[in-house]
PDB file of N, CA and C in Angstrom:
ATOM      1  N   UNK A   1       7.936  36.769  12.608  1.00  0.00           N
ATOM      2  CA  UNK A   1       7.033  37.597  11.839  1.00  0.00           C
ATOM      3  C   UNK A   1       6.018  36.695  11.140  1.00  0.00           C
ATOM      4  N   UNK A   2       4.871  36.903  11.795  1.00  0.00           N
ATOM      5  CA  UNK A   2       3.341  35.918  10.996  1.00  0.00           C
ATOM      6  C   UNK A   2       2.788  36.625   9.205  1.00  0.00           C
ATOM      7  N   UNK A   3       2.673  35.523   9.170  1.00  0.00           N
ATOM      8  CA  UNK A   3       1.883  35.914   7.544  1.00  0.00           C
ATOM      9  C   UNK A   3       0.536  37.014   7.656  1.00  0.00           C
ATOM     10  N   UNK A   4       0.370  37.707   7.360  1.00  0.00           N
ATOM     11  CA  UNK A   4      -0.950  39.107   7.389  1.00  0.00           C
ATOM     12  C   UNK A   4      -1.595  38.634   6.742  1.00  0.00           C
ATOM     13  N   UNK A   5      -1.086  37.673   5.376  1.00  0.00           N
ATOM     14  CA  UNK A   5      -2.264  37.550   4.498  1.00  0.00           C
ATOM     15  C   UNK A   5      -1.968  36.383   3.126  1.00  0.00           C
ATOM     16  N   UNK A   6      -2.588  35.774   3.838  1.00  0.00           N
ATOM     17  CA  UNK A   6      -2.624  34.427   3.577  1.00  0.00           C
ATOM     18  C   UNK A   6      -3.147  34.348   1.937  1.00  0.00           C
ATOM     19  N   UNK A   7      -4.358  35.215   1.302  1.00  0.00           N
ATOM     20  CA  UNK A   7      -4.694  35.151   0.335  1.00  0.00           C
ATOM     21  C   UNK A   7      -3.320  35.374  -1.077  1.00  0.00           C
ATOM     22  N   UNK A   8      -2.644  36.713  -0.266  1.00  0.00           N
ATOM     23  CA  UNK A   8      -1.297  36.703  -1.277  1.00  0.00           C
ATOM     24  C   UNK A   8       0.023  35.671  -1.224  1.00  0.00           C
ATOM     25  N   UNK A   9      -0.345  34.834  -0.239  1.00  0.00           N
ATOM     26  CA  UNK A   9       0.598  33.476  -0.423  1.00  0.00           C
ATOM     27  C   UNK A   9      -0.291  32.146  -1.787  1.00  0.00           C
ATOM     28  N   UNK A  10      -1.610  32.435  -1.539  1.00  0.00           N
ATOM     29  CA  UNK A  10      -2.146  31.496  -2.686  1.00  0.00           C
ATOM     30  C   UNK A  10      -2.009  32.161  -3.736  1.00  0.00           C
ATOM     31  N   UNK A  11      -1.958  33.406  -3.914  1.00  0.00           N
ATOM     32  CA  UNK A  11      -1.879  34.037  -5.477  1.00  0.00           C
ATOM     33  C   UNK A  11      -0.261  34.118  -5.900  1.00  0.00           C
ATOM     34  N   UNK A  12       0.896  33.776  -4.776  1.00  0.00           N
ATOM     35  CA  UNK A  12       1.526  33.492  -5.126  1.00  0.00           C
ATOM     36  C   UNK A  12       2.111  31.859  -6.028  1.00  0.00           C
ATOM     37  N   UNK A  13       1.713  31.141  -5.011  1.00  0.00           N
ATOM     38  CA  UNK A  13       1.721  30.006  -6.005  1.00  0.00           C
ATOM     39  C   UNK A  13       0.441  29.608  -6.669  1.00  0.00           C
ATOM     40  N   UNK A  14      -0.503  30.310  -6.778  1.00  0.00           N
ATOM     41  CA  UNK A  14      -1.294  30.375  -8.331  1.00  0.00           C
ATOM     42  C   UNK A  14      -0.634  30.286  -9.675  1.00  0.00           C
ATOM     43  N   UNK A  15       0.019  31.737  -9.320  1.00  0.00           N
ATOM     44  CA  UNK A  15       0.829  32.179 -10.791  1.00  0.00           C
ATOM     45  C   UNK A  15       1.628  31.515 -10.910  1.00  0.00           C
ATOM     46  N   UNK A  16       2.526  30.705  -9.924  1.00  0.00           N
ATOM     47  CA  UNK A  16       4.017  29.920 -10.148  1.00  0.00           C
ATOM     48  C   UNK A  16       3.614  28.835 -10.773  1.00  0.00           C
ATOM     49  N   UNK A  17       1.955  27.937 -10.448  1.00  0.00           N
ATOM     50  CA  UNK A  17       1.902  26.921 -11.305  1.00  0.00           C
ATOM     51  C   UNK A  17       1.451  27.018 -12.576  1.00  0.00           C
ATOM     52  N   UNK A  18       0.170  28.677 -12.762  1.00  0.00           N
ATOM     53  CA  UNK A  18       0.187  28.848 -13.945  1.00  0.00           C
ATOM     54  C   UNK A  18       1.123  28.788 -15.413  1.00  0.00           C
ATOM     55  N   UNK A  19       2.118  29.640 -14.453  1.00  0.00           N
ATOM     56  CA  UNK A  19       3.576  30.293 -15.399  1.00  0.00           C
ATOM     57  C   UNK A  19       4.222  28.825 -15.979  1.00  0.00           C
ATOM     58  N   UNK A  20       4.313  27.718 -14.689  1.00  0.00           N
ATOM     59  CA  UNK A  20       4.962  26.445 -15.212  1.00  0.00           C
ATOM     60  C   UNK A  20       3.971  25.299 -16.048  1.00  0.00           C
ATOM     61  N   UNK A  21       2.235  25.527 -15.997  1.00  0.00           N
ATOM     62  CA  UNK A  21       1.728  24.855 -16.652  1.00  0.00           C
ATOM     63  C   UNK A  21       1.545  25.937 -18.000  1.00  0.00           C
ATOM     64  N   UNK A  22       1.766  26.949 -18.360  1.00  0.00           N
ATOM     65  CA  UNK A  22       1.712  27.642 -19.974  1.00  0.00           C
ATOM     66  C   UNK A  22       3.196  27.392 -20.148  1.00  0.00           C
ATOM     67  N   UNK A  23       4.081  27.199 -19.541  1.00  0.00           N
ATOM     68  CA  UNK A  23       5.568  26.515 -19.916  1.00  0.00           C
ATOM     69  C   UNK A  23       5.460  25.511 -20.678  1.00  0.00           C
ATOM     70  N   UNK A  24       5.244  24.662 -20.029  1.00  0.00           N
ATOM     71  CA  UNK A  24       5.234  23.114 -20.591  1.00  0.00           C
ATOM     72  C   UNK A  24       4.020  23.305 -21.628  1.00  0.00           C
ATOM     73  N   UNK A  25       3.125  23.549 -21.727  1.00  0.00           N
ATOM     74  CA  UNK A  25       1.861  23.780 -22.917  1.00  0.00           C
ATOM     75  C   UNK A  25       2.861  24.325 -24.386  1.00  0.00           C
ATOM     76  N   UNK A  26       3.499  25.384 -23.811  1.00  0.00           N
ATOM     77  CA  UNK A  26       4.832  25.945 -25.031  1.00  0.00           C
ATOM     78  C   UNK A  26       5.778  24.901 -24.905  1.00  0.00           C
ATOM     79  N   UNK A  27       6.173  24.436 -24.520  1.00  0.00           N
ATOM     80  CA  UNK A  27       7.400  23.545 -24.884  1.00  0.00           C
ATOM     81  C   UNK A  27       6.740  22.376 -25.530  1.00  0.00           C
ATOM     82  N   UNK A  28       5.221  22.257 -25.234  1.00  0.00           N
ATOM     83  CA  UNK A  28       4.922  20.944 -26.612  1.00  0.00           C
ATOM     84  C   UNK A  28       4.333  21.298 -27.664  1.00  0.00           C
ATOM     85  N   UNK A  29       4.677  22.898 -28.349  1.00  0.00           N
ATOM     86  CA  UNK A  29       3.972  23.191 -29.253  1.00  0.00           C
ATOM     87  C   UNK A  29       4.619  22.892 -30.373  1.00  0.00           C
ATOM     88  N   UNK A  30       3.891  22.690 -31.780  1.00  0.00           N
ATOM     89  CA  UNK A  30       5.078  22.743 -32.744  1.00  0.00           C
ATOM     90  C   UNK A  30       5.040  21.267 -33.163  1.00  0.00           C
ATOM     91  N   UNK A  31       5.978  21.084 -34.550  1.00  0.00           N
ATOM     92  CA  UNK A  31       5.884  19.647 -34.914  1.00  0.00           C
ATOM     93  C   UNK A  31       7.806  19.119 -34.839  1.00  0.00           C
ATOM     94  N   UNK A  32       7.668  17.556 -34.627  1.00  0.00           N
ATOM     95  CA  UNK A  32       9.192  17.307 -34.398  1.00  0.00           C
ATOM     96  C   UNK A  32      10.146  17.985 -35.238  1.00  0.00           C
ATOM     97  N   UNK A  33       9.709  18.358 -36.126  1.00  0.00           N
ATOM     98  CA  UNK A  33      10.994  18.648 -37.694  1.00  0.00           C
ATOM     99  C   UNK A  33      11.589  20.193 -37.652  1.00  0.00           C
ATOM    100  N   UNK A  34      10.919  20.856 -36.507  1.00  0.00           N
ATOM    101  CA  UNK A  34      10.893  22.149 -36.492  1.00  0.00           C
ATOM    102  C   UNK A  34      10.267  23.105 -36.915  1.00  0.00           C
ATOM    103  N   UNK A  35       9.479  22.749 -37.710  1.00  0.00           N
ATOM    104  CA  UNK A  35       8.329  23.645 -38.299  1.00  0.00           C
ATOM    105  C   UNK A  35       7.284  24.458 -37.601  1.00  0.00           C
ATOM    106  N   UNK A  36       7.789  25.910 -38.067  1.00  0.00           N
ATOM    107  CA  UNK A  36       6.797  26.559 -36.973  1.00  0.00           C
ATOM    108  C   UNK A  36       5.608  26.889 -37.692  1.00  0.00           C
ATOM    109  N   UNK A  37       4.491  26.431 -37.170  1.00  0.00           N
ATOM    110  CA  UNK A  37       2.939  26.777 -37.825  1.00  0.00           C
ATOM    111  C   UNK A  37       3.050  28.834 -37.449  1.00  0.00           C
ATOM    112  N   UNK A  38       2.009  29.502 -38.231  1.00  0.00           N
ATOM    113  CA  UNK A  38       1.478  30.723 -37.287  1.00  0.00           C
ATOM    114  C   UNK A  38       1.257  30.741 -36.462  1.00  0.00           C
ATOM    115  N   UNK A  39       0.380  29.764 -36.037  1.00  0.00           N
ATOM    116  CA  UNK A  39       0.086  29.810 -34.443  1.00  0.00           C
ATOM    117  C   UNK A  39       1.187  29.397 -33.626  1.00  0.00           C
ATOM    118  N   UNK A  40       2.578  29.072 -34.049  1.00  0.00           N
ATOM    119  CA  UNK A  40       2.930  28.690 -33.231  1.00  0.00           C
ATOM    120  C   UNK A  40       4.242  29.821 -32.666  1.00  0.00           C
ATOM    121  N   UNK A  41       4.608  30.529 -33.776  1.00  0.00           N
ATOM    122  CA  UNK A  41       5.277  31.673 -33.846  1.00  0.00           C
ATOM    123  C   UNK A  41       4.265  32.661 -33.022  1.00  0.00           C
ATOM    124  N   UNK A  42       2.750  32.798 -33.261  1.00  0.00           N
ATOM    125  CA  UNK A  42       2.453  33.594 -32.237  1.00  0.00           C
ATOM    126  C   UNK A  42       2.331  33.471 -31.108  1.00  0.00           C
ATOM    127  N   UNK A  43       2.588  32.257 -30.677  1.00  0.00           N
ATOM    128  CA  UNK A  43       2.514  32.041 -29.283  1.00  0.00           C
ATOM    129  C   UNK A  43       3.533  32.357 -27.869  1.00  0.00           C
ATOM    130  N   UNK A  44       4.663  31.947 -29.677  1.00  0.00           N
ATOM    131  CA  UNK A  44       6.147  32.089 -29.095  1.00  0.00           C
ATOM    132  C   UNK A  44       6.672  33.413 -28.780  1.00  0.00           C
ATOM    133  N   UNK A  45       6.099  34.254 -29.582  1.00  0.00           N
ATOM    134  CA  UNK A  45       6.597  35.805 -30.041  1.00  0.00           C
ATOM    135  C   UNK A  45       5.943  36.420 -28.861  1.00  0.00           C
ATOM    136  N   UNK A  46       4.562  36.332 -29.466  1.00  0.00           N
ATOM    137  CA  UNK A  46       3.813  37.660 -29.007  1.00  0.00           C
ATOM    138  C   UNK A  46       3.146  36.998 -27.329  1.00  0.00           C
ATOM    139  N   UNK A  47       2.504  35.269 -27.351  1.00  0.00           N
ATOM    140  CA  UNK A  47       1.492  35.063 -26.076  1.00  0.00           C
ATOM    141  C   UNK A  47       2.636  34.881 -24.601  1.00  0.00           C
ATOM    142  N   UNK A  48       3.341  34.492 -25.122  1.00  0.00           N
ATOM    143  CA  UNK A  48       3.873  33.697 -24.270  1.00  0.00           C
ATOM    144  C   UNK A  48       4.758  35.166 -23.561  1.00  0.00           C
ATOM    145  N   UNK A  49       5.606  36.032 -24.249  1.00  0.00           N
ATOM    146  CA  UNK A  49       6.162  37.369 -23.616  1.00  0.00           C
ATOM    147  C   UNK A  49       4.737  38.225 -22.843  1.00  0.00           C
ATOM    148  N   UNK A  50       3.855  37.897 -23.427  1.00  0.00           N
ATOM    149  CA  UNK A  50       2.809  39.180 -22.667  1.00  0.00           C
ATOM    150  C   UNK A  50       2.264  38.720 -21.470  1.00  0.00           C
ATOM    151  N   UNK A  51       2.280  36.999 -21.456  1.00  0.00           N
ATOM    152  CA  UNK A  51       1.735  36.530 -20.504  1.00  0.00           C
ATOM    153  C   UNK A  51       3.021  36.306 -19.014  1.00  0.00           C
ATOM    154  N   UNK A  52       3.941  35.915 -19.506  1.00  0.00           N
ATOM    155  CA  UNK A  52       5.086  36.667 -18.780  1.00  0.00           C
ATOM    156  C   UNK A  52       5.033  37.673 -18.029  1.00  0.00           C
ATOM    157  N   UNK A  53       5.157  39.020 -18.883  1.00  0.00           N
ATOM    158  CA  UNK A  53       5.019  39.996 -18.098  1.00  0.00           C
ATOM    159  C   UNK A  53       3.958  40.347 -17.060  1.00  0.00           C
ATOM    160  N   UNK A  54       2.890  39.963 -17.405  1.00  0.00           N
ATOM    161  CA  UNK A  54       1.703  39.631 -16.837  1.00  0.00           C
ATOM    162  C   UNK A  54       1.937  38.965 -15.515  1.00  0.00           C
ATOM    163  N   UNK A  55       2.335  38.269 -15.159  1.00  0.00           N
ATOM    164  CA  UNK A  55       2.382  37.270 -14.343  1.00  0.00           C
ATOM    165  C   UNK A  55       3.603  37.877 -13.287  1.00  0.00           C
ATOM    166  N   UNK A  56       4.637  38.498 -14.042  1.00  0.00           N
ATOM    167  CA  UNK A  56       5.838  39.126 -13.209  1.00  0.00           C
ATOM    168  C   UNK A  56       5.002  40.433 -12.850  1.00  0.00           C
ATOM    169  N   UNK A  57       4.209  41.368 -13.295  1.00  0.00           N
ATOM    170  CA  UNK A  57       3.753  42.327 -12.393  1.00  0.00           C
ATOM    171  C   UNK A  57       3.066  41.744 -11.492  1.00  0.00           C
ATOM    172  N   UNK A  58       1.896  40.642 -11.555  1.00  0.00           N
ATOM    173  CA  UNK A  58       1.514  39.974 -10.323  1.00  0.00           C
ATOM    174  C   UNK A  58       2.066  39.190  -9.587  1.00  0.00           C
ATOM    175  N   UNK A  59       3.213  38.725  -9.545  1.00  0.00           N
ATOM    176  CA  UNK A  59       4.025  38.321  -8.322  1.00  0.00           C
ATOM    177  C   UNK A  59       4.593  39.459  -7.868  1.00  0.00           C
ATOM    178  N   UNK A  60       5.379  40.425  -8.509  1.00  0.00           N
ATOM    179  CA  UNK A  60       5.741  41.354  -7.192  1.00  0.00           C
ATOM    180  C   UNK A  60       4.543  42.320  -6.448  1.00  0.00           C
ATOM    181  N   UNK A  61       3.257  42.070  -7.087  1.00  0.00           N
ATOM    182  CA  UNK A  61       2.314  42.390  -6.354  1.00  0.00           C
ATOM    183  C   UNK A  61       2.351  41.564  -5.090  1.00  0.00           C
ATOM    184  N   UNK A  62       1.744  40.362  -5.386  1.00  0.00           N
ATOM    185  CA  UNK A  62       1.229  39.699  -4.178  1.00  0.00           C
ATOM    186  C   UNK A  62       2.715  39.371  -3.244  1.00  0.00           C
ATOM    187  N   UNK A  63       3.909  39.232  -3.791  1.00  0.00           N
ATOM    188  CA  UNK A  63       5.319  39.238  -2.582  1.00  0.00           C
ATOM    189  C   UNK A  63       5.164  40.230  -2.295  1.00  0.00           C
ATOM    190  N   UNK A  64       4.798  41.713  -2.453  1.00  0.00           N
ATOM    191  CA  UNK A  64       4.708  42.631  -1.716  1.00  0.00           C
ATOM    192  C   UNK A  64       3.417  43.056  -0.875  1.00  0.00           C
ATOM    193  N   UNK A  65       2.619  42.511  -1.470  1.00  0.00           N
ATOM    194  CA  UNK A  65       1.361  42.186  -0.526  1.00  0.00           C
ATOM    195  C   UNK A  65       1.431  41.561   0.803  1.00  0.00           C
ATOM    196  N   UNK A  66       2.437  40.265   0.733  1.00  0.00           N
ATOM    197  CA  UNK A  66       2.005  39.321   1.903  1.00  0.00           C
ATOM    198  C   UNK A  66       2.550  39.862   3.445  1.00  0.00           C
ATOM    199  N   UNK A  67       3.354  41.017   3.445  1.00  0.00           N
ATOM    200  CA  UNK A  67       3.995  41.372   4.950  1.00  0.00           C
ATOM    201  C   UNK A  67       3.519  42.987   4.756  1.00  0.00           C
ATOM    202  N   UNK A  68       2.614  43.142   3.457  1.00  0.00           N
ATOM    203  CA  UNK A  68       1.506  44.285   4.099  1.00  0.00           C
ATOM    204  C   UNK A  68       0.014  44.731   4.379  1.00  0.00           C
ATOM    205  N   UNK A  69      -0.596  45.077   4.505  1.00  0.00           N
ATOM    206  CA  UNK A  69      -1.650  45.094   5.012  1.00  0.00           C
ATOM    207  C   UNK A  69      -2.573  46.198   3.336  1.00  0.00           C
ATOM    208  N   UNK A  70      -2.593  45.080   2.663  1.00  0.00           N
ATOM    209  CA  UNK A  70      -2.762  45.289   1.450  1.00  0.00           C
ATOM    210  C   UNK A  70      -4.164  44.675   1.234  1.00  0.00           C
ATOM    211  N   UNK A  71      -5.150  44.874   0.158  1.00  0.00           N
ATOM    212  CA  UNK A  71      -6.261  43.779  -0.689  1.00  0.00           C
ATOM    213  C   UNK A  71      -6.209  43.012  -1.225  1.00  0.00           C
ATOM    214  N   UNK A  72      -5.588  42.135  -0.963  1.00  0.00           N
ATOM    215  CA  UNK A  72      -4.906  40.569  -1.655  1.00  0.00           C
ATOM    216  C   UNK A  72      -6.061  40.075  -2.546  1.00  0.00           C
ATOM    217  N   UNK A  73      -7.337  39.986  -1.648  1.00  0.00           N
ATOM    218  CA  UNK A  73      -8.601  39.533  -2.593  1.00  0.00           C
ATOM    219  C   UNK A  73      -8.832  40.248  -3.973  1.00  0.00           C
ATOM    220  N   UNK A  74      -8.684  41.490  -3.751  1.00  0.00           N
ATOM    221  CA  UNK A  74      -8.686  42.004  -5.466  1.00  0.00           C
ATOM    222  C   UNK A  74      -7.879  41.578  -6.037  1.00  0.00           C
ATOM    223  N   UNK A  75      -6.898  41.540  -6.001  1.00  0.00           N
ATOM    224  CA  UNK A  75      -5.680  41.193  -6.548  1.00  0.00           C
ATOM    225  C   UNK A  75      -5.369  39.963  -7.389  1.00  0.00           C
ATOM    226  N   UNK A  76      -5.866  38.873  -6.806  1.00  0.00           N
ATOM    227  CA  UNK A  76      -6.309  37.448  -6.808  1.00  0.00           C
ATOM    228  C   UNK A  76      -7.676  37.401  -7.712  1.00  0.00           C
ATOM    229  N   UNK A  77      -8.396  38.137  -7.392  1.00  0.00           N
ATOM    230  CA  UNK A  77      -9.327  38.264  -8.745  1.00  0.00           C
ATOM    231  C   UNK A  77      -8.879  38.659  -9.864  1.00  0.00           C
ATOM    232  N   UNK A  78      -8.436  39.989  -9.777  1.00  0.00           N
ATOM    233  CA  UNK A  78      -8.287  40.652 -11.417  1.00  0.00           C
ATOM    234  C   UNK A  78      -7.484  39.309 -11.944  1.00  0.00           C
ATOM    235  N   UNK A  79      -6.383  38.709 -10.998  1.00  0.00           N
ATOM    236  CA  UNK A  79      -5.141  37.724 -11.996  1.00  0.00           C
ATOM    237  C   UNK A  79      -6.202  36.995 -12.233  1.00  0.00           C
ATOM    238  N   UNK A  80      -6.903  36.159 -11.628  1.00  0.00           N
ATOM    239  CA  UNK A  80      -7.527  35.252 -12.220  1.00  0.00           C
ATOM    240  C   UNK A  80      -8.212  35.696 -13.252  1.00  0.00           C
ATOM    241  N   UNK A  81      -9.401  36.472 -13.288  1.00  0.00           N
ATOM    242  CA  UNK A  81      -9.750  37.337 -14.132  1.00  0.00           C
ATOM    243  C   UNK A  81      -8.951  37.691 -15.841  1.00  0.00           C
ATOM    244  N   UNK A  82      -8.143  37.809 -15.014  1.00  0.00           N
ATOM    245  CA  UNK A  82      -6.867  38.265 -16.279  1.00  0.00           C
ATOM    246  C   UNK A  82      -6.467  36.773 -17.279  1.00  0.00           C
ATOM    247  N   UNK A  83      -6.434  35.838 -16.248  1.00  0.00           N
ATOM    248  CA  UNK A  83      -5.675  34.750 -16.755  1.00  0.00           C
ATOM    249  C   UNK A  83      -6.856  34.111 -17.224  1.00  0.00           C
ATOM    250  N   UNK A  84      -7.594  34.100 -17.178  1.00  0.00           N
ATOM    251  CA  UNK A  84      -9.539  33.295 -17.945  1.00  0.00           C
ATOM    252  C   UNK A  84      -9.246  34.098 -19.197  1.00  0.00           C
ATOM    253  N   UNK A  85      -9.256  35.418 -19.321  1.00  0.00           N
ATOM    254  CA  UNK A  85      -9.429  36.244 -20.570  1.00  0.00           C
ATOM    255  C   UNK A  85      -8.098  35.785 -21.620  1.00  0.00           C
ATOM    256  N   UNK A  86      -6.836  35.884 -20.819  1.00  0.00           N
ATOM    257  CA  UNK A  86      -5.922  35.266 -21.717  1.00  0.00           C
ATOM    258  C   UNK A  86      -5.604  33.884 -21.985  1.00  0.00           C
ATOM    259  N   UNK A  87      -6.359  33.023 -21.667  1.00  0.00           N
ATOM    260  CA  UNK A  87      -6.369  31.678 -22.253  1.00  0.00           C
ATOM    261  C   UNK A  87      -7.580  31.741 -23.116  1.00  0.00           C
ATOM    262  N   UNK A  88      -8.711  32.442 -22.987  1.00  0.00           N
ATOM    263  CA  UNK A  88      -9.711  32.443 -23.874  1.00  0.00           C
ATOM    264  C   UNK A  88      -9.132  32.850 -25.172  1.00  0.00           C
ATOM    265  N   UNK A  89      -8.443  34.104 -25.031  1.00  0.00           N
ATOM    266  CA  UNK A  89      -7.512  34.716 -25.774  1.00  0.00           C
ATOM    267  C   UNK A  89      -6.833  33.563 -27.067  1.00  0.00           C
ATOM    268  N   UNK A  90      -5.981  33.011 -26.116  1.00  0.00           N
ATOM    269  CA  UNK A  90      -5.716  31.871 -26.887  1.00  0.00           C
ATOM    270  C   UNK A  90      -6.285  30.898 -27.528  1.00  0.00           C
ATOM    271  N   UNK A  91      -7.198  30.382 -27.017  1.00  0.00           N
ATOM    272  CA  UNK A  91      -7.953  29.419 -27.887  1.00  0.00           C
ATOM    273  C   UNK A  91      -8.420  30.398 -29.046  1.00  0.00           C
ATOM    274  N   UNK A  92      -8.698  31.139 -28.998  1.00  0.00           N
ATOM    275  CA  UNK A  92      -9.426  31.673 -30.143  1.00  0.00           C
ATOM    276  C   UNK A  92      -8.429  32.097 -31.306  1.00  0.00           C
ATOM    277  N   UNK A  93      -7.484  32.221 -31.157  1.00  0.00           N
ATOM    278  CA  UNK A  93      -6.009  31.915 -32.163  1.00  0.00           C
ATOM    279  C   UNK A  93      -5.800  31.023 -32.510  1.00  0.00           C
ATOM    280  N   UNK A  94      -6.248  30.305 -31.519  1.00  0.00           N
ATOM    281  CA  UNK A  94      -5.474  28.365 -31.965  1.00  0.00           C
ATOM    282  C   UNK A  94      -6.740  28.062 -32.542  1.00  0.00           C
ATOM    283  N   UNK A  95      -7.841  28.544 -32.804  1.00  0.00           N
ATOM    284  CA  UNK A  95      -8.904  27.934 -33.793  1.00  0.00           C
ATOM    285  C   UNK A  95      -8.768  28.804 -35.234  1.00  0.00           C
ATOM    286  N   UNK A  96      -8.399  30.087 -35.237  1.00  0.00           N
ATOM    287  CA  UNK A  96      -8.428  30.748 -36.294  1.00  0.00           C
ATOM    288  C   UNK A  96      -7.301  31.166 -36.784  1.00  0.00           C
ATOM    289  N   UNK A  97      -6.222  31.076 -36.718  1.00  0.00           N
ATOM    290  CA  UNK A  97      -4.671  30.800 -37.528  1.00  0.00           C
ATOM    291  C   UNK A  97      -4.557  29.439 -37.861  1.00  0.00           C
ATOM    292  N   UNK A  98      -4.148  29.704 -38.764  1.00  0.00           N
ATOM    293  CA  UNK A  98      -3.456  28.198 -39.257  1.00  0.00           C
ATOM    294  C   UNK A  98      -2.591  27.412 -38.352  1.00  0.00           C
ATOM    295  N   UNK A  99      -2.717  26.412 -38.055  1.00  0.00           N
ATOM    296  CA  UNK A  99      -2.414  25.673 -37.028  1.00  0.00           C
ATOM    297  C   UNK A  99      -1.760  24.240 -37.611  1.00  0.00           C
ATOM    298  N   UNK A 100      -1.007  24.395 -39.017  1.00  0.00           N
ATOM    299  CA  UNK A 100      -0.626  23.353 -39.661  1.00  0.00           C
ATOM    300  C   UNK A 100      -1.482  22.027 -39.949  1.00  0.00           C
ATOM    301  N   UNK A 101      -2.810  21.853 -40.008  1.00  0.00           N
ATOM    302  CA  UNK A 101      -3.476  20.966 -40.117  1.00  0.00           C
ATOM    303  C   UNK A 101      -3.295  20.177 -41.892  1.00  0.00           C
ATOM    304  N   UNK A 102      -3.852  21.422 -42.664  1.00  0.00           N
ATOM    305  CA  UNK A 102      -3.467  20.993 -43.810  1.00  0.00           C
ATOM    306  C   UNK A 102      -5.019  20.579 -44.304  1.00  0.00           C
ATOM    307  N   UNK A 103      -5.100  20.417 -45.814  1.00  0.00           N
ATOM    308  CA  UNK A 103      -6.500  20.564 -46.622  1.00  0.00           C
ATOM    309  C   UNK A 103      -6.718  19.104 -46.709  1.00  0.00           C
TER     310      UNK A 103
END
């Protein structure tokens, strides 16, 4: 059985390296002592679960895309699409919450 569609095999490992490069971005947030800044509780709480879910509705998109005769190209846009808006998203938290810098 041949691949139909090659575009939902790249949007598959799109998201797999996304998901593992906002992993590691969260696992170096924060200061050694444990101290959680705001921003860092929101990242933990609220960015990091939404972007999750996010990412799990678009993989069982595109795994169910690739052995059907589906629009992979939209698909692959909106995520990208999606994923520009939610890192913009983010920066703009990480400039305007307190971010433990200090006066």
């Amino acid at each position: 059985m041949a691949l139909k569609n090659r575009l939902a095999v790249i949007g598959l490992v799109f998201s797999g390296v996304l998901t593992l490069f906002y992993y590691y971005k969260l696992a170096a947030l924060g200061f050694p002592d444990g101290h959680l800044t705001t921003y860092t509780r929101f990242c933990k709480d609220i960015l990091f679960p939404a972007y999750l879910g996010l990412t799990t509705v678009f993989l069982i998109a595109f795994s169910l895309s690739i052995y059907k005769k589906r629009k992979s190209k939209l698909l692959l846009i909106v995520y990208s699409s999606l994923c520009v808006l939610f890192f913009l998203l983010e920066y703009y938290f990480s400039v305007h919450l307190e971010n433990g810098q200090g006066g």
